[in-house]
C-alpha atoms as a PDB file:
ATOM      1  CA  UNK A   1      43.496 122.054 101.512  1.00  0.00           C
ATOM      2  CA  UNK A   2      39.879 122.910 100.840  1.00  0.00           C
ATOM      3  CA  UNK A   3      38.453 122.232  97.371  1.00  0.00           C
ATOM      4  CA  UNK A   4      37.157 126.065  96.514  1.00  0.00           C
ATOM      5  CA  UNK A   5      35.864 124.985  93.086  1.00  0.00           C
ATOM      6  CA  UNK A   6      31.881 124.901  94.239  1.00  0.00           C
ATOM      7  CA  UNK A   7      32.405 128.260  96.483  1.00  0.00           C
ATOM      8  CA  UNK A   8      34.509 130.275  93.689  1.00  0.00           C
ATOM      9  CA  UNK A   9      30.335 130.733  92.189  1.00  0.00           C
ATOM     10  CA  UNK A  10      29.723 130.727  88.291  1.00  0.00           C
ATOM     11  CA  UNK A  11      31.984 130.019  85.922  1.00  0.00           C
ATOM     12  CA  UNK A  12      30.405 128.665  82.563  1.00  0.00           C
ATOM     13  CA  UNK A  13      28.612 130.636  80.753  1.00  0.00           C
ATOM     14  CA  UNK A  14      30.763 133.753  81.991  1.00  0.00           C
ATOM     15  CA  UNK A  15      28.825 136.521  82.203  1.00  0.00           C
ATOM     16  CA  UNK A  16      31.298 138.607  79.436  1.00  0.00           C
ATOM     17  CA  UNK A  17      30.311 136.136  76.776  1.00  0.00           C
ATOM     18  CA  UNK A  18      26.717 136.027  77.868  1.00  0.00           C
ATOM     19  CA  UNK A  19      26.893 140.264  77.897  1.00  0.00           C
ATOM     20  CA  UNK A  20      27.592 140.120  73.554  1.00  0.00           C
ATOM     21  CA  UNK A  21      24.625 138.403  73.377  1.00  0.00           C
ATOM     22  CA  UNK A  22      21.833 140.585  75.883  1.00  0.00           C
ATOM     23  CA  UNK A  23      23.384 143.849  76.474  1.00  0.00           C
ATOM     24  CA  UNK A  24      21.972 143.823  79.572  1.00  0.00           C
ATOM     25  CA  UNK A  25      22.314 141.996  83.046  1.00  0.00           C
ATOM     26  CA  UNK A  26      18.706 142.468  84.314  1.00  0.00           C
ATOM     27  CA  UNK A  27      17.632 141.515  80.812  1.00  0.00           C
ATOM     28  CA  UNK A  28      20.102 138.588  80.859  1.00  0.00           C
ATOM     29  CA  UNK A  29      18.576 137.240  84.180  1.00  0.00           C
ATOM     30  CA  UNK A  30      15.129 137.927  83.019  1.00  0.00           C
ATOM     31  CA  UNK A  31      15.670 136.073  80.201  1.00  0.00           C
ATOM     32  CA  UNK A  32      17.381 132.787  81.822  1.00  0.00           C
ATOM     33  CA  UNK A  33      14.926 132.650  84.761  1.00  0.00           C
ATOM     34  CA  UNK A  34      12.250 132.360  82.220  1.00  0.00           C
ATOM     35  CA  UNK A  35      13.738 129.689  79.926  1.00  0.00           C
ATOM     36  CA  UNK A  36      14.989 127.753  82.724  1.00  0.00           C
ATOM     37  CA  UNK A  37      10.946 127.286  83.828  1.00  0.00           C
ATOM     38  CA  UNK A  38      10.579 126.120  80.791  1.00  0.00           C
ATOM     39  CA  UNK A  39      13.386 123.746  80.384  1.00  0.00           C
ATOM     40  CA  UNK A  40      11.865 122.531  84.079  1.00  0.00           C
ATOM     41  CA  UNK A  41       8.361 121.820  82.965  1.00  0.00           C
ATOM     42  CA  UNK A  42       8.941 120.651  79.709  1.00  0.00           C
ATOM     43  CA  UNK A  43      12.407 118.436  80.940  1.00  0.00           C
ATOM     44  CA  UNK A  44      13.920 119.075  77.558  1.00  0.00           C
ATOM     45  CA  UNK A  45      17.067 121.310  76.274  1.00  0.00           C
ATOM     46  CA  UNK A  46      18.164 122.238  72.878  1.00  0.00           C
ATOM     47  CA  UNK A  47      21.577 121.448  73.602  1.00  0.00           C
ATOM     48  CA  UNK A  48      23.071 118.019  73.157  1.00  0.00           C
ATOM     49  CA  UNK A  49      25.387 117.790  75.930  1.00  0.00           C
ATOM     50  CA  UNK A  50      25.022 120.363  78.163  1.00  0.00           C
ATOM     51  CA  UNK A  51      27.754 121.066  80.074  1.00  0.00           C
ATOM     52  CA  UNK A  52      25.336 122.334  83.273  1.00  0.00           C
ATOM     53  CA  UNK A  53      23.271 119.880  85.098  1.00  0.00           C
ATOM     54  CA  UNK A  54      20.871 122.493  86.330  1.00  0.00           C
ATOM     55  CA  UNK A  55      17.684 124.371  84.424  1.00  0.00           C
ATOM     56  CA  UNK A  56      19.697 127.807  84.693  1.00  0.00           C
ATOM     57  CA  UNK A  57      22.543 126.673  83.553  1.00  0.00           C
ATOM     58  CA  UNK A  58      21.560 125.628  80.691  1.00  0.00           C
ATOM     59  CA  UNK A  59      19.539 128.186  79.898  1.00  0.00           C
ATOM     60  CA  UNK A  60      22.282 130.213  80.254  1.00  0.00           C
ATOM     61  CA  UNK A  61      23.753 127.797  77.589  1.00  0.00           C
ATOM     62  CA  UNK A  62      21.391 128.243  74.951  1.00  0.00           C
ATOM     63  CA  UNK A  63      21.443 132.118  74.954  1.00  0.00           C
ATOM     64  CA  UNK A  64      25.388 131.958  74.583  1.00  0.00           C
ATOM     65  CA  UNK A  65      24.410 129.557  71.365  1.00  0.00           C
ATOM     66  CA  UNK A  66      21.868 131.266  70.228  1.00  0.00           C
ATOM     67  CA  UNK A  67      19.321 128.901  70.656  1.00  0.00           C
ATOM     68  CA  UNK A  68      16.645 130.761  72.492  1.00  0.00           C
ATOM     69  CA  UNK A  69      15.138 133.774  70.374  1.00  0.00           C
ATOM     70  CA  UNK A  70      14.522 136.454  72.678  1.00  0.00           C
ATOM     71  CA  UNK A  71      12.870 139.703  71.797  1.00  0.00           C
ATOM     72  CA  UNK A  72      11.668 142.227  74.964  1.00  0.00           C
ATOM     73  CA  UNK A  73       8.943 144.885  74.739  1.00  0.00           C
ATOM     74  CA  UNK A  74      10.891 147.615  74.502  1.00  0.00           C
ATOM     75  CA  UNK A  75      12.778 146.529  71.486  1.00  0.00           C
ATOM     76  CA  UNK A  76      11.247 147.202  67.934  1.00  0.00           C
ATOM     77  CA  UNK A  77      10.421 144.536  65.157  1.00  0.00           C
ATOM     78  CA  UNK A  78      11.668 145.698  61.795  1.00  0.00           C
END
């Protein structure tokens, strides 16, 4: 029998969890993509042991955490 745990896609973070903290998907992705360049260029991670090996991943990581403070444009600063 095949092993379907690489085809079955993402399952840590899941998305529900990662949905309480960015209310939105697009957000969400915009948000990841943008801290997982980071985590790329800079090779570092707040996390101690990441669970993901990859720059998304673990982006996706520190939002669930709350480790990456993320404020968009259309939101307001009180």
């Amino acid at each position: 029998m095949a092993d379907n745990s690489k085809i079955d896609g993402m399952r840590y973070p899941s998305i529900d969890d990662l949905l309480k903290v960015i209310d939105s998907k697009y957000k969400l992705a915009y948000a990841a993509a943008k801290r997982a360049k980071i985590i790329e260029e800079e090779n570092y991670t707040s996390l101690e042991d990441p669970k993901c090996k990859k720059a998304i991943g673990q982006a996706l990581e520190e939002i669930l955490a709350g480790d990456t403070k993320i404020t968009f444009s259309d939101e307001k600063n009180d």
